[in-house]
C-alpha atoms as a PDB file:
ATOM      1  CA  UNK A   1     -72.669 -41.608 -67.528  1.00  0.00           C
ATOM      2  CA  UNK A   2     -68.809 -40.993 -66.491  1.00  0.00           C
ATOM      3  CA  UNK A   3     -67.572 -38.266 -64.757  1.00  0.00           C
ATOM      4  CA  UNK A   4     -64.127 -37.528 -65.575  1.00  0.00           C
ATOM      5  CA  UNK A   5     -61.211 -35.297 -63.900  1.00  0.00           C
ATOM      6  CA  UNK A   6     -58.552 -33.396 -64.981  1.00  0.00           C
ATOM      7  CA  UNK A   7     -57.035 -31.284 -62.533  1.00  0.00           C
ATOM      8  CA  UNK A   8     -53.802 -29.711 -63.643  1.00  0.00           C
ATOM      9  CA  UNK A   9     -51.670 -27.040 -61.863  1.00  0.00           C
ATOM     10  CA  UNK A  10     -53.885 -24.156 -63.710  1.00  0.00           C
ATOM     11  CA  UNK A  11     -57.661 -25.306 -64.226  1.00  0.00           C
ATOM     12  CA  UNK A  12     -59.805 -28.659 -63.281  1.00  0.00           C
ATOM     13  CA  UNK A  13     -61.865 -29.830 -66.403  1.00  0.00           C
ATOM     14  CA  UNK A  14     -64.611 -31.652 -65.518  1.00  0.00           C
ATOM     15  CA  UNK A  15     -66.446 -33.540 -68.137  1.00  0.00           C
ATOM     16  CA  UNK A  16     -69.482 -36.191 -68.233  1.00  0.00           C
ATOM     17  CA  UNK A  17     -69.709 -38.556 -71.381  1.00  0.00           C
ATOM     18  CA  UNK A  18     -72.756 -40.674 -72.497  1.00  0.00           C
ATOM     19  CA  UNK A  19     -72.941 -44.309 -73.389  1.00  0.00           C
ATOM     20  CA  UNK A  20     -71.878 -43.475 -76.956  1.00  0.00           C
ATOM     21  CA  UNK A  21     -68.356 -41.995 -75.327  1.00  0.00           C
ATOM     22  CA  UNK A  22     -69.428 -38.314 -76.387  1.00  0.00           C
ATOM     23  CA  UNK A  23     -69.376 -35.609 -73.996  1.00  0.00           C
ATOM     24  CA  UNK A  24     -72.245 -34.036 -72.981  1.00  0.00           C
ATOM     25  CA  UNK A  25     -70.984 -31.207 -70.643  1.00  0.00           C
ATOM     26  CA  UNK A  26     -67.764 -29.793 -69.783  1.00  0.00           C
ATOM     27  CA  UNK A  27     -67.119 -27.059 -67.479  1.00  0.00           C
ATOM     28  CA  UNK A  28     -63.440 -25.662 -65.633  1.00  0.00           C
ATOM     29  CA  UNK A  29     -62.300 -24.263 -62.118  1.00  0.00           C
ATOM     30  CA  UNK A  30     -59.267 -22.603 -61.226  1.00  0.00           C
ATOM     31  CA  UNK A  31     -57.170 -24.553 -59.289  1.00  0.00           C
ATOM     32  CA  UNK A  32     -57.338 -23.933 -55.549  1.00  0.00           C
ATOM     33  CA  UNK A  33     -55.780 -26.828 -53.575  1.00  0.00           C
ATOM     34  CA  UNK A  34     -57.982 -25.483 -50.576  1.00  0.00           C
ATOM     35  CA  UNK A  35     -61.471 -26.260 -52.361  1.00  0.00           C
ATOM     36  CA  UNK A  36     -63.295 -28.607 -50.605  1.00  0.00           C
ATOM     37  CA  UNK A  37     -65.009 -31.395 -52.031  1.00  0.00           C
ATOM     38  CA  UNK A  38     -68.444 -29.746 -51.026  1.00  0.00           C
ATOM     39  CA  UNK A  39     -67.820 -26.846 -52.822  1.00  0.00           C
ATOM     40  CA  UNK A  40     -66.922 -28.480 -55.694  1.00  0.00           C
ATOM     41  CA  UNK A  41     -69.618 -30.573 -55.289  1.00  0.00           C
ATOM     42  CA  UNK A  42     -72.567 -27.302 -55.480  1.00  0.00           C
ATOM     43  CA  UNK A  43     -70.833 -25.619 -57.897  1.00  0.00           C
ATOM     44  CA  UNK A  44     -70.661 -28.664 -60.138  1.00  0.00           C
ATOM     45  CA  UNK A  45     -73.811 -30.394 -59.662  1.00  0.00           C
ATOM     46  CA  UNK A  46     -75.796 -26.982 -60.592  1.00  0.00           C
ATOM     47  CA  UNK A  47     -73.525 -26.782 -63.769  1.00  0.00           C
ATOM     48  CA  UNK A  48     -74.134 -29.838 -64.719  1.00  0.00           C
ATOM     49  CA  UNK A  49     -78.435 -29.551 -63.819  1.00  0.00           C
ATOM     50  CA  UNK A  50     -78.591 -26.445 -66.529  1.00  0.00           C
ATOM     51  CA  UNK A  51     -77.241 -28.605 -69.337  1.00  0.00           C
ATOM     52  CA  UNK A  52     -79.624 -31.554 -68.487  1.00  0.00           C
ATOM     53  CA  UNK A  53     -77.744 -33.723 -66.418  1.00  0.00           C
ATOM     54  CA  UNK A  54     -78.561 -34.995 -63.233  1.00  0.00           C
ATOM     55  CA  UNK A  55     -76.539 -36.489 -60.129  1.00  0.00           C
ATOM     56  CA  UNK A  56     -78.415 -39.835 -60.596  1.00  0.00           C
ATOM     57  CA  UNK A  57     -77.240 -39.909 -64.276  1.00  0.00           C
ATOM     58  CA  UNK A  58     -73.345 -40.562 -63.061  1.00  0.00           C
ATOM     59  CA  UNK A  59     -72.650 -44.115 -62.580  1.00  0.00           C
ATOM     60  CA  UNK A  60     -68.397 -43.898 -62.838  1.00  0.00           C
ATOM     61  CA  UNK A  61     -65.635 -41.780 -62.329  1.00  0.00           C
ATOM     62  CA  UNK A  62     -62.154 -41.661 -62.962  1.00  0.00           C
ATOM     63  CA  UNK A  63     -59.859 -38.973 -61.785  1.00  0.00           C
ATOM     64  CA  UNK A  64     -56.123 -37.578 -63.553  1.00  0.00           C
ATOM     65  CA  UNK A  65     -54.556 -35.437 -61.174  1.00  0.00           C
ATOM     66  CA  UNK A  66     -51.113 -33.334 -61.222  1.00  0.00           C
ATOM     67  CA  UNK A  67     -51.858 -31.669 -58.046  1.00  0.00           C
ATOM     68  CA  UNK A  68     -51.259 -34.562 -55.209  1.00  0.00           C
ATOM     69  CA  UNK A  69     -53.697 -32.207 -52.876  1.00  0.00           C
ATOM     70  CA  UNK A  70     -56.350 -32.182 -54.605  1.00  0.00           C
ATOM     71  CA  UNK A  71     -57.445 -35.696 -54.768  1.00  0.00           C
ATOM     72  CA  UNK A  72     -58.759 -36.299 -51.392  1.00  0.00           C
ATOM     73  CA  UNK A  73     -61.627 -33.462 -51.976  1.00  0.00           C
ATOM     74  CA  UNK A  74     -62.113 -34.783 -55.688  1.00  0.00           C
ATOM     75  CA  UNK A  75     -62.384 -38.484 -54.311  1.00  0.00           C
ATOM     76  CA  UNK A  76     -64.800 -37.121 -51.584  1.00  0.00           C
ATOM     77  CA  UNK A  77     -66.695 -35.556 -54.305  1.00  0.00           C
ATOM     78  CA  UNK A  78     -67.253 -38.554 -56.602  1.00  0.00           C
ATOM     79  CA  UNK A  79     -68.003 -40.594 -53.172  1.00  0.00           C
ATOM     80  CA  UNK A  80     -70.393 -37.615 -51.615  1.00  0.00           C
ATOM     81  CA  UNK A  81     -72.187 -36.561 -54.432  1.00  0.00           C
ATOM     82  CA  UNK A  82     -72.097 -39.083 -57.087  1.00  0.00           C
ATOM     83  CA  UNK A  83     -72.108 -42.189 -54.603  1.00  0.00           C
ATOM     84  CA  UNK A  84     -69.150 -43.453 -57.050  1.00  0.00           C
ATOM     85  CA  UNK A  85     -65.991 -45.154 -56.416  1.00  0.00           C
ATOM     86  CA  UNK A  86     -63.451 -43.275 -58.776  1.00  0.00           C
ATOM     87  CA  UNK A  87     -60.366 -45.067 -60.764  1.00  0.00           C
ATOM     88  CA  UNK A  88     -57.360 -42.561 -60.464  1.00  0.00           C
ATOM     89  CA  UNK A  89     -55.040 -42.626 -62.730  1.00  0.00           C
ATOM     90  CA  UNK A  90     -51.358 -43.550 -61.902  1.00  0.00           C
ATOM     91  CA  UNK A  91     -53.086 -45.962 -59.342  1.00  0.00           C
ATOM     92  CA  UNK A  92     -51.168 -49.450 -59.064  1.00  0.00           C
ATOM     93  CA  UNK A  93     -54.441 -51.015 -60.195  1.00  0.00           C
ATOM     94  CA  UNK A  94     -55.069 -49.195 -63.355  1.00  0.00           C
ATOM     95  CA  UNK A  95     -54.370 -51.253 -66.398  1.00  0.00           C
ATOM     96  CA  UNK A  96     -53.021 -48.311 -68.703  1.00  0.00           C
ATOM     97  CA  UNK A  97     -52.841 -51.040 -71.766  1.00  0.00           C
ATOM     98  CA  UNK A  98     -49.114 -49.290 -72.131  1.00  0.00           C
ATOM     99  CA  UNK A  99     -45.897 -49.659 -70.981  1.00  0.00           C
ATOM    100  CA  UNK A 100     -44.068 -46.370 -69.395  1.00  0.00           C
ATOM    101  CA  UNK A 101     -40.473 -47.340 -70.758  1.00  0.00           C
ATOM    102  CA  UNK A 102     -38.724 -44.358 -68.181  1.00  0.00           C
ATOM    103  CA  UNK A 103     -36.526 -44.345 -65.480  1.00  0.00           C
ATOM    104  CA  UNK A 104     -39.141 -43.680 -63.193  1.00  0.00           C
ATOM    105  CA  UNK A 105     -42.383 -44.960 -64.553  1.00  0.00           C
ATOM    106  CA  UNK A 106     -44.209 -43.163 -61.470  1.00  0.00           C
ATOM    107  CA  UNK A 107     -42.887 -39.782 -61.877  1.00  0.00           C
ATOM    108  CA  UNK A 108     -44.989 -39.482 -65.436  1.00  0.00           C
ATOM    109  CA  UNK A 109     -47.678 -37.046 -65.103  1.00  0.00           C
ATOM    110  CA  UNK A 110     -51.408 -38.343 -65.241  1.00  0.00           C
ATOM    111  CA  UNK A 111     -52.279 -36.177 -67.780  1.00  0.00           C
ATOM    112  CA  UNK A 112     -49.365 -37.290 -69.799  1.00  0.00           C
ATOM    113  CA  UNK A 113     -50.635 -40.814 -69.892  1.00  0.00           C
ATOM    114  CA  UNK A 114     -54.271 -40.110 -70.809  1.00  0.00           C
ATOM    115  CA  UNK A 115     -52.306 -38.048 -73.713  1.00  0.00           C
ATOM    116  CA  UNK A 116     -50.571 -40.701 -74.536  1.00  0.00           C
ATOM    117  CA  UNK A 117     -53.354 -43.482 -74.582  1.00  0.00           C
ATOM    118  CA  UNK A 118     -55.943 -41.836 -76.896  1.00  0.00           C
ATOM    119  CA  UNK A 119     -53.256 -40.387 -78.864  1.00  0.00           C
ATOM    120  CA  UNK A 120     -52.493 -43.882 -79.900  1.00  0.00           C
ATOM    121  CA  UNK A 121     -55.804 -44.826 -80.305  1.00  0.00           C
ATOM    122  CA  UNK A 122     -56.777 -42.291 -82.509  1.00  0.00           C
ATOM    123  CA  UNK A 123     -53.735 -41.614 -84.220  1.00  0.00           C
ATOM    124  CA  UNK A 124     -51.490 -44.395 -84.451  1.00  0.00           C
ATOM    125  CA  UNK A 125     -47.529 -44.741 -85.496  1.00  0.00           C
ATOM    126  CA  UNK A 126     -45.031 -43.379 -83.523  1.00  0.00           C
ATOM    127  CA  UNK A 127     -46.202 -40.129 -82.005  1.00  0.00           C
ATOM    128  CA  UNK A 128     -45.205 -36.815 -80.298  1.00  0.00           C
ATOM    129  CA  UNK A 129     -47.846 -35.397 -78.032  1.00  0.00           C
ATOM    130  CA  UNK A 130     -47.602 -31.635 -77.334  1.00  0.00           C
ATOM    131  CA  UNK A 131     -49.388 -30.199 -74.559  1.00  0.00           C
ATOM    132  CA  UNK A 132     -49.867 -26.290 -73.992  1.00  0.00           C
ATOM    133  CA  UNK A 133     -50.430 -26.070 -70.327  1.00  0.00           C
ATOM    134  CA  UNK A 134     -48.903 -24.875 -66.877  1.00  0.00           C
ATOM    135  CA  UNK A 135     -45.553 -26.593 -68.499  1.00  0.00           C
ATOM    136  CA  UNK A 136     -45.692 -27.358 -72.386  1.00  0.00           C
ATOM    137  CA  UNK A 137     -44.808 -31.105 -72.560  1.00  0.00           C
ATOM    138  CA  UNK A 138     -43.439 -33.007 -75.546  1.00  0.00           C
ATOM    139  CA  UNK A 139     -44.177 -36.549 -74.993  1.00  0.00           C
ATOM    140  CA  UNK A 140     -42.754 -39.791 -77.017  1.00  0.00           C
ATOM    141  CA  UNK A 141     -45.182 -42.773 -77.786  1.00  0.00           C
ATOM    142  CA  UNK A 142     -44.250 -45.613 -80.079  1.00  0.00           C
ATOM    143  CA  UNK A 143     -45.894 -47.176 -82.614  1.00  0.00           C
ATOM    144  CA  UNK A 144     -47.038 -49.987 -79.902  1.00  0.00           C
ATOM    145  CA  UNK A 145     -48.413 -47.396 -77.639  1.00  0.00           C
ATOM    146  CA  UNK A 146     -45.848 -47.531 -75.372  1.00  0.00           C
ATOM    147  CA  UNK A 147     -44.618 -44.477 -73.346  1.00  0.00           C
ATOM    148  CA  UNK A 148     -40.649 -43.220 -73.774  1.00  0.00           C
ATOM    149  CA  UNK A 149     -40.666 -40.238 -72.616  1.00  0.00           C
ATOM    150  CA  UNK A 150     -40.477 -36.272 -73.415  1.00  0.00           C
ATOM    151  CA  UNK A 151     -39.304 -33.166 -72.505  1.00  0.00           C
ATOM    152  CA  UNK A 152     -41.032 -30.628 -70.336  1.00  0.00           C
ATOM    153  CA  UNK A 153     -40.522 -26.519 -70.832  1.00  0.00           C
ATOM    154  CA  UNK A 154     -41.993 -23.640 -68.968  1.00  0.00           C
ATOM    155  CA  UNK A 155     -45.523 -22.979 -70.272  1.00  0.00           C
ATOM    156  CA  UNK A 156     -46.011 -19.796 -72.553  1.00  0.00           C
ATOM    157  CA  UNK A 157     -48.095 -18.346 -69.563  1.00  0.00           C
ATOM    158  CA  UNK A 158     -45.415 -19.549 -66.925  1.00  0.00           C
ATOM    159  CA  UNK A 159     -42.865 -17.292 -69.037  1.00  0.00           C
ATOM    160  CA  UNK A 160     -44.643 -14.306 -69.712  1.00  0.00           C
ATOM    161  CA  UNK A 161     -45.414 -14.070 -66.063  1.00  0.00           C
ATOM    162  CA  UNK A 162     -41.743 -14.968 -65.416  1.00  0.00           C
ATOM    163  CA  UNK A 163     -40.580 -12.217 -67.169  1.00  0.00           C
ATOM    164  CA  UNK A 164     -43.016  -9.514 -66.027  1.00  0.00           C
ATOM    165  CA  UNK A 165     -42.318 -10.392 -62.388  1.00  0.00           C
ATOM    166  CA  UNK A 166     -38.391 -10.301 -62.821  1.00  0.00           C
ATOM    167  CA  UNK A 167     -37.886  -6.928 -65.040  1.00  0.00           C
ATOM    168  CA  UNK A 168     -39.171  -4.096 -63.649  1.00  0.00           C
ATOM    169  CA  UNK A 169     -40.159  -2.179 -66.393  1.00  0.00           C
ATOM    170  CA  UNK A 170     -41.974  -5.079 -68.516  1.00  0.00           C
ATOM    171  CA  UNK A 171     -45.652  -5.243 -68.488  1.00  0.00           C
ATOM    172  CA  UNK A 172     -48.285  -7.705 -68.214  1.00  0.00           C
ATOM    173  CA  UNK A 173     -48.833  -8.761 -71.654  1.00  0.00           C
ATOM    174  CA  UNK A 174     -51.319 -10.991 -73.737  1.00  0.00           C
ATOM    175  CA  UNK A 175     -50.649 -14.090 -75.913  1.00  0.00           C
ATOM    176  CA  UNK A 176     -50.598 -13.259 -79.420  1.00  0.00           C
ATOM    177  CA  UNK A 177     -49.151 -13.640 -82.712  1.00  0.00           C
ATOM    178  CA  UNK A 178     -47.184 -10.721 -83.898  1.00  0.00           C
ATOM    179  CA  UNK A 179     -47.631  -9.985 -87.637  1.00  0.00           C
ATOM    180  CA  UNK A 180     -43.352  -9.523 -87.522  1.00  0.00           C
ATOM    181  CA  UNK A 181     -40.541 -11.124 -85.411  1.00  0.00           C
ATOM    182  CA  UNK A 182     -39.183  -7.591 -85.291  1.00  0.00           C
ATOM    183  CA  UNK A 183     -41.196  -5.472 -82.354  1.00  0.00           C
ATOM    184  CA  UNK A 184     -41.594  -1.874 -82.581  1.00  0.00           C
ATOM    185  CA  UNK A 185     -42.584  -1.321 -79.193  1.00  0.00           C
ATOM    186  CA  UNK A 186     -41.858  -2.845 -75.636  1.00  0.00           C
ATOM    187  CA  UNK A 187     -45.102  -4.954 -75.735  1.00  0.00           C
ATOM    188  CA  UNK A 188     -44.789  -5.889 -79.685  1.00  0.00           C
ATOM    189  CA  UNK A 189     -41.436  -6.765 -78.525  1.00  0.00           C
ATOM    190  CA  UNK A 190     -41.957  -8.823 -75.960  1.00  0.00           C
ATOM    191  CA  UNK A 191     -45.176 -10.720 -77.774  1.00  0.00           C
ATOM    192  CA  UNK A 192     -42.420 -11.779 -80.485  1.00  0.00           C
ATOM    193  CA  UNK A 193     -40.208 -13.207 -78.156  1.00  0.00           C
ATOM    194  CA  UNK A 194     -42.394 -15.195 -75.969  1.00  0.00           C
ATOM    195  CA  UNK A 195     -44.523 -16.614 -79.345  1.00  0.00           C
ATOM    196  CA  UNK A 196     -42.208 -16.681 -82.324  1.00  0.00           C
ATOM    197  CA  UNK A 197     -39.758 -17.904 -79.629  1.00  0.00           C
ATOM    198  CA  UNK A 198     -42.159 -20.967 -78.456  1.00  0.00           C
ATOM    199  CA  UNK A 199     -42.523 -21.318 -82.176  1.00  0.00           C
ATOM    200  CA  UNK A 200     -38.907 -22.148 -82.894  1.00  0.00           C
ATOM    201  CA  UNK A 201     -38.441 -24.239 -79.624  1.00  0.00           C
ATOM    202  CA  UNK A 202     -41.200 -26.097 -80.732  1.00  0.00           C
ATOM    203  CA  UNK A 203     -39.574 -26.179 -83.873  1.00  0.00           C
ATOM    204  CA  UNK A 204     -36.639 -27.023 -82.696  1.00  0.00           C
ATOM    205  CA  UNK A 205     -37.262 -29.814 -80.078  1.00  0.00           C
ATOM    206  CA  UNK A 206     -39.687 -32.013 -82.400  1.00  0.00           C
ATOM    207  CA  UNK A 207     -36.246 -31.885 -84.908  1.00  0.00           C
ATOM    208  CA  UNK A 208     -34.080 -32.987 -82.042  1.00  0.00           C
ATOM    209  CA  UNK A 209     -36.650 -35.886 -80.681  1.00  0.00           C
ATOM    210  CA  UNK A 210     -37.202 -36.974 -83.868  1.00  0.00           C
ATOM    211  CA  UNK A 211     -34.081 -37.112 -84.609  1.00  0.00           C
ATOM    212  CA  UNK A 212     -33.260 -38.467 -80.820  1.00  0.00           C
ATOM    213  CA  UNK A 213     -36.087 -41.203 -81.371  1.00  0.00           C
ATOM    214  CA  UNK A 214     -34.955 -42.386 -84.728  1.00  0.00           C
ATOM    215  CA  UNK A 215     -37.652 -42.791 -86.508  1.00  0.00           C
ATOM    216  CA  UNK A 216     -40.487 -39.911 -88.159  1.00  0.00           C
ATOM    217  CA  UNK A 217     -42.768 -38.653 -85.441  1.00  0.00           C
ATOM    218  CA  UNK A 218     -46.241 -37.737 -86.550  1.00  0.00           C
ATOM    219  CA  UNK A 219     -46.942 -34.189 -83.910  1.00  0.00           C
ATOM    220  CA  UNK A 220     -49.830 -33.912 -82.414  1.00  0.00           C
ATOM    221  CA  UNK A 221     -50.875 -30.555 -80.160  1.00  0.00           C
ATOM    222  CA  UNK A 222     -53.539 -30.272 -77.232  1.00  0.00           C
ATOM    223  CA  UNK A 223     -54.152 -27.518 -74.994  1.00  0.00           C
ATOM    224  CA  UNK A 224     -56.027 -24.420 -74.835  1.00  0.00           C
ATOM    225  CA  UNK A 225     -53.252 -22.656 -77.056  1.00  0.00           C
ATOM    226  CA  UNK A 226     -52.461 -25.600 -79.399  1.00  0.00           C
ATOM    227  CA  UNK A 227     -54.790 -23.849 -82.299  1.00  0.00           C
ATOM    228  CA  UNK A 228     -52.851 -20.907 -82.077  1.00  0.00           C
ATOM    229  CA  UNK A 229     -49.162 -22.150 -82.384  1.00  0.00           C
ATOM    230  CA  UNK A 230     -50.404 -25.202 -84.804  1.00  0.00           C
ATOM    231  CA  UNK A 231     -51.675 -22.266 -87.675  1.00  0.00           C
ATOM    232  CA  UNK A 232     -47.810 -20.898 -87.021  1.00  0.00           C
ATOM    233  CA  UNK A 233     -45.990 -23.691 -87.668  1.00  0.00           C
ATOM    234  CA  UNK A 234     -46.107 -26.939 -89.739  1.00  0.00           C
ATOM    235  CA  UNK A 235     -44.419 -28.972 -87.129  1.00  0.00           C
ATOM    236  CA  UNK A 236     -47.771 -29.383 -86.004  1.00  0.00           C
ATOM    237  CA  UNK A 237     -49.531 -32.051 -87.611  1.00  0.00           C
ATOM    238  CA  UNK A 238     -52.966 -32.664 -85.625  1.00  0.00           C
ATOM    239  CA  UNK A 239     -55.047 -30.348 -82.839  1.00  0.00           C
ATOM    240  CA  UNK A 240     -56.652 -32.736 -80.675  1.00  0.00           C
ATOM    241  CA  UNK A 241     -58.798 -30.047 -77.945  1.00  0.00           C
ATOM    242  CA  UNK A 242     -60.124 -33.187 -76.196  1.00  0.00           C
ATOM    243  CA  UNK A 243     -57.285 -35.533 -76.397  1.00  0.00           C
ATOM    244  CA  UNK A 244     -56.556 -35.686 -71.777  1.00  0.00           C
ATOM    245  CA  UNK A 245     -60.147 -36.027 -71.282  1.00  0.00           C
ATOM    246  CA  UNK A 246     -60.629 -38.680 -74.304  1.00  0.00           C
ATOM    247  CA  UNK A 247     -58.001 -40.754 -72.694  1.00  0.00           C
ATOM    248  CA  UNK A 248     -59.515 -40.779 -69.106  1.00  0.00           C
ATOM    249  CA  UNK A 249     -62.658 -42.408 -71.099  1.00  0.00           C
ATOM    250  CA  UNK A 250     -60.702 -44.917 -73.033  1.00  0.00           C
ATOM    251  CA  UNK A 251     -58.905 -45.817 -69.470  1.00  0.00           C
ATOM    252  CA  UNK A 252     -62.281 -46.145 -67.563  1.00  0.00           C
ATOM    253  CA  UNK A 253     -64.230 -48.176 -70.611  1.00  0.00           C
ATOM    254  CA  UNK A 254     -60.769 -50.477 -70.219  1.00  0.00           C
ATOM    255  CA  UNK A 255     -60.352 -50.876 -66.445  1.00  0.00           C
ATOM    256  CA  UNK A 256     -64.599 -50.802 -65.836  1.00  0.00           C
ATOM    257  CA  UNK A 257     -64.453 -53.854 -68.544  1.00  0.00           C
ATOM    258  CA  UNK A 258     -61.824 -55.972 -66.888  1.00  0.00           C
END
């Protein structure tokens, strides 16, 4: 079995997939740079023994990581507990089976290339990958799987917080769709900006990069939040929940292969 990482700025997925590439668990943590790898390593290993799955099943890992501190304890943990070597991604040695066509091919997020790999291989044709996260991300791949590029705007979360901490008299609110652009009230008011206004940059940006890119983009969203801006919008083409952690198995059946 494979035990896969994704630790992004918010939340580390972890997920273990079978033989058959299907994932039998899948559990989160907040991210906390100052987690050690042994606590990781108990809270994860009794997760994983209530659904079934034992230490001894894992046999591979591979790690994405955003957060440059974090790897050492998640490296430790695949070594400690798992007695596994893990394949990070972003490593020189990876063989991505794509070209990053950027300025600075190691600047590109790990997550953003596991995106971009099983978005290819389950979707084909020139693509544009949104991801809902920390930042939302629009990512360009090309209809040879290749890598071009994106554009990266402050997460939905990220700007509500933004605007609660800078105006005084703004609340805390939750993400949700307003039934009308036009609020009533300080909160409905300020639930219509941050989601109606996603919606249009959303809108908005896949026009431009399209248009940018020359050539019809098919869109498809991931992220915790992609269900909820994909039923607002038909710029959204595909939801993909699984897409980051689908690519870190395509990337560890290639490299593991090799």
């Amino acid at each position: 079995m494979l035990l896969a990482i994704d630790s992004g700025n918010t939340n580390v997925v972890f997920a273990v997939f079978n033989d058959d590439g299907e994932v039998a668990g899948e559990w989160r943590a907040a991210t906390n740079a100052n987690r050690t790898a042994d606590e990781f390593g108990v809270w994860l290993c009794q997760l994983m023994e209530s659904d079934g799955i034992l230490r001894g099943d894992i046999n591979s890992a591979i790690i994405a990581t955003v957060v440059p501190a974090n790897l050492i304890h998640l490296q430790t943990l695949c070594s400690k507990y798992f007695e596994c070597t893990p394949l990070v991604v972003g490593n020189s040695d990876i063989d991505l089976g794509l070209d990053v066509l950027t300025d600075n091919p190691g600047e590109v997020g790990a997550d953003r290339l596991c995106n971009a790999v099983a978005a290819h291989a389950s979707y084909k044709g020139p693509l544009l990958v949104l991801d809902f996260g920390t930042a939302t991300t629009f990512d360009v791949v090309d209809g040879d799987g290749n890598y071009r590029g994106g554009v990266i705007y402050p997460g939905i979360n990220l700007s509500l917080e933004a605007l609660h901490l800078g105006a005084a008299q703004l609340p805390r609110v939750a993400v949700d769709r307003p039934s009308k652009v036009i609020g009533t009230s300080t909160v409905s008011a300020m639930q219509s900006g941050i989601f109606w206004g996603h919606v249009a940059i959303i809108e908005g940006l896949a026009k431009r990069i399209e248009d940018d890119f020359g050539a019809p983009l098919t869109v498809v969203a991931t992220g915790g939040l992609a269900p909820l801006f994909a039923e607002a919008t038909d710029a959204i083409e595909y939801c993909d929940h699984d897409l980051t952690l689908r690519g870190l198995y395509l990337l560890n059946k290639r490299n593991r292969s090799r």
